[in-house]
Structure formats: structure tokens, C-alpha cells
PDB file of N, CA and C in Angstrom:
ATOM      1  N   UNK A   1      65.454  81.321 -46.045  1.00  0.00           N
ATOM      2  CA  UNK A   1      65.432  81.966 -47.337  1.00  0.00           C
ATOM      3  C   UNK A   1      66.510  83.056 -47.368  1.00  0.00           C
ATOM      4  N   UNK A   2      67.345  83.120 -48.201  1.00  0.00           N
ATOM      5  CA  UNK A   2      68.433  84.122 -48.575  1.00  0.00           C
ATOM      6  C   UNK A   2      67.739  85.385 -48.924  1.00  0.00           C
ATOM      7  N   UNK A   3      67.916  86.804 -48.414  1.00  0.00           N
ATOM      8  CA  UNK A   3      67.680  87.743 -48.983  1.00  0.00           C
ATOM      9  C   UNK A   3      67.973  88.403 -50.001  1.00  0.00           C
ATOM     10  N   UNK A   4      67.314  88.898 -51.114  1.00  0.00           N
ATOM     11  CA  UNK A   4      67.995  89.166 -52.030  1.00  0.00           C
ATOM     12  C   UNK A   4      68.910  90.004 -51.769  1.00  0.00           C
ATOM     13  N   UNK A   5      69.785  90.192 -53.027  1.00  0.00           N
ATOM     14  CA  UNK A   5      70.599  91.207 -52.700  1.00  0.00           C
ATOM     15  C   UNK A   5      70.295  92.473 -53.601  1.00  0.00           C
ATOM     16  N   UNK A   6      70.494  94.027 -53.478  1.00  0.00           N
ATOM     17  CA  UNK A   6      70.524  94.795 -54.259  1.00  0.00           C
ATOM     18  C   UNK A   6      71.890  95.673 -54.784  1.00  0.00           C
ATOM     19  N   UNK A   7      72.016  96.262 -56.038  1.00  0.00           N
ATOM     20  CA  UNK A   7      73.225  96.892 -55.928  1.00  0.00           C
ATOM     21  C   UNK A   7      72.979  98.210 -56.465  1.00  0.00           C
ATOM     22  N   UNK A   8      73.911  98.932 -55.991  1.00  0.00           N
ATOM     23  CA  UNK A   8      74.251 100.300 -56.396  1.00  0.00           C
ATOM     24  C   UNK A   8      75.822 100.539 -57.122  1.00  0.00           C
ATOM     25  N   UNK A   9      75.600 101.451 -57.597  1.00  0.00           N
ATOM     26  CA  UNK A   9      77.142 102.002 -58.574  1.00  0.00           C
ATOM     27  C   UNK A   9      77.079 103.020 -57.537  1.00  0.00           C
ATOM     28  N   UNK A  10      79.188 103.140 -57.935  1.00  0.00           N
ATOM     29  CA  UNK A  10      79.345 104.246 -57.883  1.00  0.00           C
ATOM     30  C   UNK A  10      80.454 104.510 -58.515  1.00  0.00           C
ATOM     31  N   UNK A  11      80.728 105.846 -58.672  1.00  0.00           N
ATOM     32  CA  UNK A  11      81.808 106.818 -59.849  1.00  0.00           C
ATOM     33  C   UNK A  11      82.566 107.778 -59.547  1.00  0.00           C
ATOM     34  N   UNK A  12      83.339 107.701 -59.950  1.00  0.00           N
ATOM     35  CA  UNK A  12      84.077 108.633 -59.294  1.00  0.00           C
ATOM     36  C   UNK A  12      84.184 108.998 -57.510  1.00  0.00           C
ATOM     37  N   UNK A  13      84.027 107.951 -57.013  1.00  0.00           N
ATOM     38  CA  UNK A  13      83.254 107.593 -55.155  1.00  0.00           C
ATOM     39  C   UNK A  13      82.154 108.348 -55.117  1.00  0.00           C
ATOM     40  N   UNK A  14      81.324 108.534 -55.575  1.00  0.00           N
ATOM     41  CA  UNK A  14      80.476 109.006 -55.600  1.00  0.00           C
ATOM     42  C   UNK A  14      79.186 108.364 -56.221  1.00  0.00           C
ATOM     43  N   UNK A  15      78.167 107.855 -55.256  1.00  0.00           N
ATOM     44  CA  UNK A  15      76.851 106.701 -55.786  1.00  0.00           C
ATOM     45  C   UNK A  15      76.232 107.663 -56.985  1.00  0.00           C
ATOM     46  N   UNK A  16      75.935 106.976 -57.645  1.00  0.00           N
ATOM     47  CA  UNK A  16      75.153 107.441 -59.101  1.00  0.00           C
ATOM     48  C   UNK A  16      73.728 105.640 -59.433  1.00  0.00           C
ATOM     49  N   UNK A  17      72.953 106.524 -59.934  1.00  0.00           N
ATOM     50  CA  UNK A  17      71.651 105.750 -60.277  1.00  0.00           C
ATOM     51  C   UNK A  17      71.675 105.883 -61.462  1.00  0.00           C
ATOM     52  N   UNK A  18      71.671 107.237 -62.841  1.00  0.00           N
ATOM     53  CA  UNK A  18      71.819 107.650 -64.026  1.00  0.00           C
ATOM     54  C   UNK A  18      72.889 108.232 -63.942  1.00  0.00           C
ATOM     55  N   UNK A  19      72.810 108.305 -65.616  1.00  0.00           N
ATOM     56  CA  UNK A  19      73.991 109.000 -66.355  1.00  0.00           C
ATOM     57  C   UNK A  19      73.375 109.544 -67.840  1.00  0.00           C
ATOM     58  N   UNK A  20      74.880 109.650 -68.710  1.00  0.00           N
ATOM     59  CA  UNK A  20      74.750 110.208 -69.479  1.00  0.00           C
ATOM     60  C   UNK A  20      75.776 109.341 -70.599  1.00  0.00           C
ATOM     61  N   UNK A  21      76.117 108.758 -71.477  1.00  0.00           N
ATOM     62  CA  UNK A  21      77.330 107.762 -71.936  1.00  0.00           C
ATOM     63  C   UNK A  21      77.432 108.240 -73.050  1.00  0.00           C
ATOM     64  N   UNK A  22      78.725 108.614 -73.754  1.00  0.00           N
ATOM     65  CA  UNK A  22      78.976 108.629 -75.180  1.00  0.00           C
ATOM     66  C   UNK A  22      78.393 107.417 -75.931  1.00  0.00           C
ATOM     67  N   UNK A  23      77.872 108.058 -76.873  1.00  0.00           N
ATOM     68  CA  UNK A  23      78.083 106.823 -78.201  1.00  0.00           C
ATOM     69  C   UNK A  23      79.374 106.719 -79.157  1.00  0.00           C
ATOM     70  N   UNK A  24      80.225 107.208 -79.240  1.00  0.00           N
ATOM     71  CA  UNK A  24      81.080 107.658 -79.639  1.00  0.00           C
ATOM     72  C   UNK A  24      82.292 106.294 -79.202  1.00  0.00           C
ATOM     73  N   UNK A  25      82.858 106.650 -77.485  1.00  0.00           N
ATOM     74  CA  UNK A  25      83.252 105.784 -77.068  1.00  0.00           C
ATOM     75  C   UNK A  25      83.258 105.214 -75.240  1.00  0.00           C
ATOM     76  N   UNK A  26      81.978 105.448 -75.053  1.00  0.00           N
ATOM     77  CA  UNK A  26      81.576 104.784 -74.442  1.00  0.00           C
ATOM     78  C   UNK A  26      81.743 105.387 -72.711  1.00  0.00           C
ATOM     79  N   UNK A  27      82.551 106.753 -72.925  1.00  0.00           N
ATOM     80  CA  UNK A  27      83.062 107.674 -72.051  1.00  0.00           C
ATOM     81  C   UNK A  27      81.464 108.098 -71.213  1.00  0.00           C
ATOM     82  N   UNK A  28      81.223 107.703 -70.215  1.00  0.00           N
ATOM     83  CA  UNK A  28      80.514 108.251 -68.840  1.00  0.00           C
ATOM     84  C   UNK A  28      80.495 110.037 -68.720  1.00  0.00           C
ATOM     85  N   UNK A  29      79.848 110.388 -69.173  1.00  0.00           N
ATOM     86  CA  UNK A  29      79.424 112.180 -69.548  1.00  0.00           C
ATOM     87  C   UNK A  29      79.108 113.054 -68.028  1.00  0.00           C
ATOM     88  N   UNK A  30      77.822 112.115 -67.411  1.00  0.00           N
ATOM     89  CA  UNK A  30      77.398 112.942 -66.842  1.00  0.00           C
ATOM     90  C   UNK A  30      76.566 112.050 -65.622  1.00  0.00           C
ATOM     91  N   UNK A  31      76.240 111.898 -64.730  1.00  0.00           N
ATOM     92  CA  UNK A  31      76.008 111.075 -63.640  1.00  0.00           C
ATOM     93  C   UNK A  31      75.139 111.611 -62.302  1.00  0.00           C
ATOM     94  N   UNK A  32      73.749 111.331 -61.706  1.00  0.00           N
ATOM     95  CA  UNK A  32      72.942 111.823 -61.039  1.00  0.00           C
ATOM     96  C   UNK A  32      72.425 110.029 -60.110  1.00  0.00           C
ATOM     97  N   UNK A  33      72.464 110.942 -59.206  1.00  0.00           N
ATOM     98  CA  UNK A  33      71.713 109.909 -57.968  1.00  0.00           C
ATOM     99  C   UNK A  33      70.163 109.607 -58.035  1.00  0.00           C
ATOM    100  N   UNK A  34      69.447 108.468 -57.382  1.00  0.00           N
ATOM    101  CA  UNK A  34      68.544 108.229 -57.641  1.00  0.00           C
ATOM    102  C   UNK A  34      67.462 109.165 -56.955  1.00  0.00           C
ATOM    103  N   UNK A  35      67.854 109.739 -55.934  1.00  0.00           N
ATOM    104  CA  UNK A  35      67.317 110.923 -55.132  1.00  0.00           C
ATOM    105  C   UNK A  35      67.024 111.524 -56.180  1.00  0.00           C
ATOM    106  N   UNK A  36      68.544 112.158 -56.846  1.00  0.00           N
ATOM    107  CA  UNK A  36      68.029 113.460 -57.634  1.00  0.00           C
ATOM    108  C   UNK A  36      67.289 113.517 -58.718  1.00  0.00           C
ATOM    109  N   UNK A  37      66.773 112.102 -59.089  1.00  0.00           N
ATOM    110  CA  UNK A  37      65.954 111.728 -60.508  1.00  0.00           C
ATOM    111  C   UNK A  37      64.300 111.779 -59.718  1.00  0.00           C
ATOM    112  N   UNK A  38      64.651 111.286 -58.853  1.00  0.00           N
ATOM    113  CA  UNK A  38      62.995 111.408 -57.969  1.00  0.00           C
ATOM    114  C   UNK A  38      62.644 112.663 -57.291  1.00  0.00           C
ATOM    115  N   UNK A  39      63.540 113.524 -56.984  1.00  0.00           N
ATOM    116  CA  UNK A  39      63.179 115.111 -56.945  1.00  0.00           C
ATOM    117  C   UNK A  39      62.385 116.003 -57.562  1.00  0.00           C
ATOM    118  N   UNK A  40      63.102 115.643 -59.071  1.00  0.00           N
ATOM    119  CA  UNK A  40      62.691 115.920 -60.160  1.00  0.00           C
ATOM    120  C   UNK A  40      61.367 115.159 -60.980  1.00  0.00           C
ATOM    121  N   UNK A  41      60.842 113.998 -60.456  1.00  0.00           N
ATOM    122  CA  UNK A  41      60.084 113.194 -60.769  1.00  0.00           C
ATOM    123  C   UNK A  41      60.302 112.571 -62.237  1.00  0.00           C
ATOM    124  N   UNK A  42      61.326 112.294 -62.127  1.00  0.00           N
ATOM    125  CA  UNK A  42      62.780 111.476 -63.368  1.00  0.00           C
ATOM    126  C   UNK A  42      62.536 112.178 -64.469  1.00  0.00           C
ATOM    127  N   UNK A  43      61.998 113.759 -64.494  1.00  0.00           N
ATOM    128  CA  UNK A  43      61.968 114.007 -65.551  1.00  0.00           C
ATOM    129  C   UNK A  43      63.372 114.855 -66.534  1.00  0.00           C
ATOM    130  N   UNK A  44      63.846 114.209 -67.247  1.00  0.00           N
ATOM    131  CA  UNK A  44      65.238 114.286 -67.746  1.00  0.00           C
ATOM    132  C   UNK A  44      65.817 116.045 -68.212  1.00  0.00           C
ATOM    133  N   UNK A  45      64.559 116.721 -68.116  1.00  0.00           N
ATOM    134  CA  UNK A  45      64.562 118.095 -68.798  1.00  0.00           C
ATOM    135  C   UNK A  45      65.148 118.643 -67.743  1.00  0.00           C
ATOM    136  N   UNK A  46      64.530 118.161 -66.265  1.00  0.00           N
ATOM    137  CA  UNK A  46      64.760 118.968 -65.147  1.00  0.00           C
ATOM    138  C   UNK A  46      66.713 118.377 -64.326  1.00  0.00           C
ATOM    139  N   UNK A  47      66.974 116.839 -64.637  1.00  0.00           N
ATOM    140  CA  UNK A  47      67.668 116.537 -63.856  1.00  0.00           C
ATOM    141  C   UNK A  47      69.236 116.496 -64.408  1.00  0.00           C
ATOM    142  N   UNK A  48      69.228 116.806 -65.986  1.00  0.00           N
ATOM    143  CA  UNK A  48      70.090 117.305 -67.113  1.00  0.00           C
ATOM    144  C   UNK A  48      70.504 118.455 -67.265  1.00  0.00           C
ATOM    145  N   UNK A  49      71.827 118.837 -67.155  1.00  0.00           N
ATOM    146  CA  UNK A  49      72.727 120.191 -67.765  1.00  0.00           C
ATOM    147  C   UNK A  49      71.845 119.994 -68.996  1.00  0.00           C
ATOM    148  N   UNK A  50      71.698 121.181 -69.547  1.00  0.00           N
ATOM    149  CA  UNK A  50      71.318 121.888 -71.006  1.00  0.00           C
ATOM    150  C   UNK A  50      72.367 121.134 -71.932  1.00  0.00           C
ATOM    151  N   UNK A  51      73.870 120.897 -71.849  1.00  0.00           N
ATOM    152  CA  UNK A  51      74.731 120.135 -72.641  1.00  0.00           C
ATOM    153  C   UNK A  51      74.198 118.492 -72.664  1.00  0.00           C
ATOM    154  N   UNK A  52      74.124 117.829 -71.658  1.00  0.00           N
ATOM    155  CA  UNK A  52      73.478 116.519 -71.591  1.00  0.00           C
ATOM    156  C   UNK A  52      72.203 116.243 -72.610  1.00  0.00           C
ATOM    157  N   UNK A  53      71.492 116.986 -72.712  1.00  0.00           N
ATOM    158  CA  UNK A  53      70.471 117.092 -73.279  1.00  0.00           C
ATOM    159  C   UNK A  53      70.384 117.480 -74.801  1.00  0.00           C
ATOM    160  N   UNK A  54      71.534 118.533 -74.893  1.00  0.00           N
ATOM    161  CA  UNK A  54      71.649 118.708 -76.417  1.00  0.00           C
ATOM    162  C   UNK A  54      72.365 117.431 -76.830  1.00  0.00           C
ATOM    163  N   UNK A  55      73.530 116.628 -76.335  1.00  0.00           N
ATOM    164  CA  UNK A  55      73.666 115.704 -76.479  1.00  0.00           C
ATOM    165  C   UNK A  55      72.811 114.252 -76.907  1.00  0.00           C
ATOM    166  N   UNK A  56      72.295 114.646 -75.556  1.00  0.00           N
ATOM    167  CA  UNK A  56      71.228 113.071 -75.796  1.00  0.00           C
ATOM    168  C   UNK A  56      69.879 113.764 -76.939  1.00  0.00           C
ATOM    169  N   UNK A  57      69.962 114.798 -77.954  1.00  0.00           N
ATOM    170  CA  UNK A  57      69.077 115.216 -78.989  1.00  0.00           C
ATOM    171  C   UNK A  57      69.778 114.908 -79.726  1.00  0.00           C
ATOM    172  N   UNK A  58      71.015 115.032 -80.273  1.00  0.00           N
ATOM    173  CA  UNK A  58      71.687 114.770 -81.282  1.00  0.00           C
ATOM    174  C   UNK A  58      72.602 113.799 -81.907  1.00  0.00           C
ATOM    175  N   UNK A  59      71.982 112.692 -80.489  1.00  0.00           N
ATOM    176  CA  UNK A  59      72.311 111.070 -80.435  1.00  0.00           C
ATOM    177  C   UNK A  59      74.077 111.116 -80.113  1.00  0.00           C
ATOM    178  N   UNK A  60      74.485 112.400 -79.728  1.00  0.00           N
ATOM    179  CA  UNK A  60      76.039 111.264 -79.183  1.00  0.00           C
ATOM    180  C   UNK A  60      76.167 110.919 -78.148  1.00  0.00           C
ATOM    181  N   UNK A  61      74.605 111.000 -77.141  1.00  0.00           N
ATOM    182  CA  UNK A  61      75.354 110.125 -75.992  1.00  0.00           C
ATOM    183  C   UNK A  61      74.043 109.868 -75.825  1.00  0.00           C
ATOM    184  N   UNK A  62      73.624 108.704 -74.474  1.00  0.00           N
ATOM    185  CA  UNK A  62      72.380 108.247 -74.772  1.00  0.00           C
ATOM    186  C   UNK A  62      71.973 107.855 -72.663  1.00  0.00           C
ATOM    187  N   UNK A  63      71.139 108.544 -72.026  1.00  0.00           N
ATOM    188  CA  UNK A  63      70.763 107.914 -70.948  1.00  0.00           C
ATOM    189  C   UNK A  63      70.926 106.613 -70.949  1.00  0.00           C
ATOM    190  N   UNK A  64      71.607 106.440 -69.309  1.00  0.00           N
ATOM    191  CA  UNK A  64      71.533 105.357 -68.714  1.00  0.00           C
ATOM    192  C   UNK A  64      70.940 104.937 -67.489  1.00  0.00           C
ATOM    193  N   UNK A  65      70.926 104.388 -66.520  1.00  0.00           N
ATOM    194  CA  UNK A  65      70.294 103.997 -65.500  1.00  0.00           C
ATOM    195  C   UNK A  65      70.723 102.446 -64.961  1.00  0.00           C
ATOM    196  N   UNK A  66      71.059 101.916 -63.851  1.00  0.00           N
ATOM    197  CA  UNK A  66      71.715 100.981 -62.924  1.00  0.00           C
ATOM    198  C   UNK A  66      70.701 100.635 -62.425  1.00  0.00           C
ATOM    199  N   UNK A  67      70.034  99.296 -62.772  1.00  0.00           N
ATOM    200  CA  UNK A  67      69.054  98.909 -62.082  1.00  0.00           C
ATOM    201  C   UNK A  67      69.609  98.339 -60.332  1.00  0.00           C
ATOM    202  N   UNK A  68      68.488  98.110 -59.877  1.00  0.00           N
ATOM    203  CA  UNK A  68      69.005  97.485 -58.203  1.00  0.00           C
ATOM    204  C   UNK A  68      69.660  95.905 -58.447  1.00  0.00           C
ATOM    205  N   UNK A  69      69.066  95.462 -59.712  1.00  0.00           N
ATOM    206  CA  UNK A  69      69.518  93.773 -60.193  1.00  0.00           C
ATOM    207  C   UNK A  69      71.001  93.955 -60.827  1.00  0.00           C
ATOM    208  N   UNK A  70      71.611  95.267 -60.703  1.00  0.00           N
ATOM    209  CA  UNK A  70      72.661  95.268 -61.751  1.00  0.00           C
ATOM    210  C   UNK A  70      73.116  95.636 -62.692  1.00  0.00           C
ATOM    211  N   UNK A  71      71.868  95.474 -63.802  1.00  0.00           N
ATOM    212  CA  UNK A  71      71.712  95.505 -65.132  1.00  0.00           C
ATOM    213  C   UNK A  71      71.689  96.848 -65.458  1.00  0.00           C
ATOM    214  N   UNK A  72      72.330  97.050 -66.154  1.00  0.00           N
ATOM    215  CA  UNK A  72      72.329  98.139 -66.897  1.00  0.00           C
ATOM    216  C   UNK A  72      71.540  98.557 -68.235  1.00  0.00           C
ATOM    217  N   UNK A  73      70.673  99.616 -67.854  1.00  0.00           N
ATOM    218  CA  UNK A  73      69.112  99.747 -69.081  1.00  0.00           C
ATOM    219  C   UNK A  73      69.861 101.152 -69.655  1.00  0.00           C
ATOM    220  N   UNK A  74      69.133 101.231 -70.978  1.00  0.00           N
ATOM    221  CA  UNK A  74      68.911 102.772 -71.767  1.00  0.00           C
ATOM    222  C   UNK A  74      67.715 103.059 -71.134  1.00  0.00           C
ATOM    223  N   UNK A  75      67.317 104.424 -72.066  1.00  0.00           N
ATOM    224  CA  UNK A  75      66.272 105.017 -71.952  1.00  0.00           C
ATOM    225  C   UNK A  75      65.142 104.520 -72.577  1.00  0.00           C
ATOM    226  N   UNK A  76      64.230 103.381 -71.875  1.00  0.00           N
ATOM    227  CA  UNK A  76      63.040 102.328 -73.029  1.00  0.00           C
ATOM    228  C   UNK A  76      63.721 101.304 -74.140  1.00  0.00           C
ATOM    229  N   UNK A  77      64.861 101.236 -74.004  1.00  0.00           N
ATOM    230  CA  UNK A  77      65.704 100.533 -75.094  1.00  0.00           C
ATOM    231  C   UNK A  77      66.792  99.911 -74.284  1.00  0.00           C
ATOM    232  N   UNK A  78      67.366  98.517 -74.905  1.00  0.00           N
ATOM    233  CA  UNK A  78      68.446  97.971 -74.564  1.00  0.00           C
ATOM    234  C   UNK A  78      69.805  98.743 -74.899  1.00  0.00           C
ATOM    235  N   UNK A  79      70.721  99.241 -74.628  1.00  0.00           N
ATOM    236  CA  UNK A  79      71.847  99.588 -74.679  1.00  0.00           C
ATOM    237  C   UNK A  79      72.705  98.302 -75.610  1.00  0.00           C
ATOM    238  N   UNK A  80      73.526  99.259 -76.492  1.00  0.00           N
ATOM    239  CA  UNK A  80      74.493  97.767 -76.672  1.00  0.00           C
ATOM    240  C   UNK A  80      75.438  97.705 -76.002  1.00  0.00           C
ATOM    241  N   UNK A  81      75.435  95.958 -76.362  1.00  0.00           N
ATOM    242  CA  UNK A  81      76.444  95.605 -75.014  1.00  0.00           C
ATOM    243  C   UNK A  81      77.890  96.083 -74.834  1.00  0.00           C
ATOM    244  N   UNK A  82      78.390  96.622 -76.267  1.00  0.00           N
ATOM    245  CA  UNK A  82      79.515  97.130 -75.824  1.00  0.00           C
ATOM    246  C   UNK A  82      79.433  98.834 -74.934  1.00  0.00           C
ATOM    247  N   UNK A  83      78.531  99.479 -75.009  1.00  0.00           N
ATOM    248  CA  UNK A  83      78.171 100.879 -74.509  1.00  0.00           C
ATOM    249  C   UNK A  83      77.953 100.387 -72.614  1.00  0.00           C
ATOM    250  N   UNK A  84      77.155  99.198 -72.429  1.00  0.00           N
ATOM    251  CA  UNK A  84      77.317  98.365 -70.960  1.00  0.00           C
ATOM    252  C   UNK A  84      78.301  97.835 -70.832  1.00  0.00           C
ATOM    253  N   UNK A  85      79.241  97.143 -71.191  1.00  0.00           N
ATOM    254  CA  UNK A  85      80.534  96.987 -71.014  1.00  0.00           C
ATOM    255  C   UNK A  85      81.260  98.111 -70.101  1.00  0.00           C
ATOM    256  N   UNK A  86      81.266  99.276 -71.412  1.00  0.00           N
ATOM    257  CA  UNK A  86      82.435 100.181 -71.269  1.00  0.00           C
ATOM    258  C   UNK A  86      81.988 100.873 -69.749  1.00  0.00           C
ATOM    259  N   UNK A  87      80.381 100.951 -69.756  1.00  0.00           N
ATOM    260  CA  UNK A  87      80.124 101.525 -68.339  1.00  0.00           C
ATOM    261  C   UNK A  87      80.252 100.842 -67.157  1.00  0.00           C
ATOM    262  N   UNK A  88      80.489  99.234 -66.877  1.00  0.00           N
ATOM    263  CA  UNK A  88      80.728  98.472 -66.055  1.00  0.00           C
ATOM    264  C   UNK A  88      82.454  99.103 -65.878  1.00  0.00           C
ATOM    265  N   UNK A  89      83.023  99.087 -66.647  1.00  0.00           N
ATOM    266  CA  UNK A  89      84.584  99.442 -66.874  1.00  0.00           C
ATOM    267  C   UNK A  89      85.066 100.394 -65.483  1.00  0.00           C
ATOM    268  N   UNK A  90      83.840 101.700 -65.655  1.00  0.00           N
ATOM    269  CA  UNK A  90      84.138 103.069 -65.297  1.00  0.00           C
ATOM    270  C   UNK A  90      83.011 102.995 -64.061  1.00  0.00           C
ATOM    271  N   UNK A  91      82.716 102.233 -63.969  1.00  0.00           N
ATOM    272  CA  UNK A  91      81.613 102.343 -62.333  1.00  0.00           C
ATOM    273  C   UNK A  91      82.107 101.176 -61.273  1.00  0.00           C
ATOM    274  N   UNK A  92      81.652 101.088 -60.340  1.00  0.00           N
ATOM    275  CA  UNK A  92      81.876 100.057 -59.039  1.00  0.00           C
ATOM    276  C   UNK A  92      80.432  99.269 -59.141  1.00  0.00           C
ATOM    277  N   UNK A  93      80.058  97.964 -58.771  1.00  0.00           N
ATOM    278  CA  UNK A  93      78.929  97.807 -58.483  1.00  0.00           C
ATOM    279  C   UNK A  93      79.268  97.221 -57.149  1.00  0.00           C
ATOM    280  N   UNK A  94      78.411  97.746 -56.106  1.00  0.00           N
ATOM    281  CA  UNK A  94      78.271  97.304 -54.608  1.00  0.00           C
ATOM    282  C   UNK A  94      76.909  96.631 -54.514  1.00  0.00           C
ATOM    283  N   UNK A  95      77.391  95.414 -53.905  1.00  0.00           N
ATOM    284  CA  UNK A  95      75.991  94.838 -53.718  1.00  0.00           C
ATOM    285  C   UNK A  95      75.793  94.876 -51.904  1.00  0.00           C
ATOM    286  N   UNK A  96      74.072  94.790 -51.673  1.00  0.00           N
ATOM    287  CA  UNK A  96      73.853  95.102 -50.192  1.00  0.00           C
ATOM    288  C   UNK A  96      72.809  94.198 -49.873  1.00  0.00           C
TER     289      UNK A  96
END
């Protein structure tokens, strides 16, 4: 049996689990490891600059998250595909 495989991003060389993405154009804002979302117990108040957050209130940019399959999720919502696009663009995916 083949093991699955899992993947991780990374940005700027640097592994990232979340982010932060324009809606605007699709520009990668702001970027946190999966550690640092589980520190915080993923709660976005705690693992967000105060700017990220006024942001993601006033809809121009919108959480993201890199699943281990790849896929790239919003926050409870599908992302559109061009907003996953543009973030495939600007990240690495390593598979392990």
C-alpha cells in the first residue's frame, strides 16, 4: 500500500499553514504556521495583527488555510478559484 502523501506551503521560505489574501488582487497579506494557529487554539483574534483583522471585517481580504491534501479552503467557505489560483502562484507546495 502506498502511503499517502501530505503537503505543506511555503512563502517567502518560510512554511505557512494560514494567511491572510486580498480580495482586491489576490496579493498574500499576511501568513502564520500551523503551530502558531494551535497556540492560540486557531482563534483568529489572537493569531492576527489588529490590521489583518480590520481587513478581514471590512471584506478586503479574506482567511486562508492549506489543507495537508493541498487544497486550498476559506474561512467555512470555498474561496474563488481565481483568489486559489493567485495563492498557488505566490506559495510552494511540498509534498512529504
Amino acid at each position: 500500500m502506498t502511503p499517502v502523501k501530505k503537503c505543506h506551503a511555503v512563502y517567502k521560505g518560510k512554511r505557512i499553514w494560514c494567511g491572510t489574501v486580498s480580495l482586491t488582487d489576490g496579493t498574500i497579506q499576511e501568513t502564520h504556521t500551523l503551530g502558531m494557529a494551535m497556540r492560540w487554539d486557531f482563534h483568529e483574534d489572537f493569531v492576527f495583527s489588529e490590521d489583518a483583522l480590520r481587513k478581514m471585517d471590512s471584506g478586503e481580504s479574506v482567511f486562508f488555510c492549506i489543507r495537508e491534501d493541498g487544497k486550498i479552503d476559506g474561512n467555512c467557505e470555498d474561496l474563488p478559484e481565481w483568489i486559489a489560483a493567485r495563492i498557488r502562484e505566490q506559495v510552494r507546495l511540498l509534498w512529504y
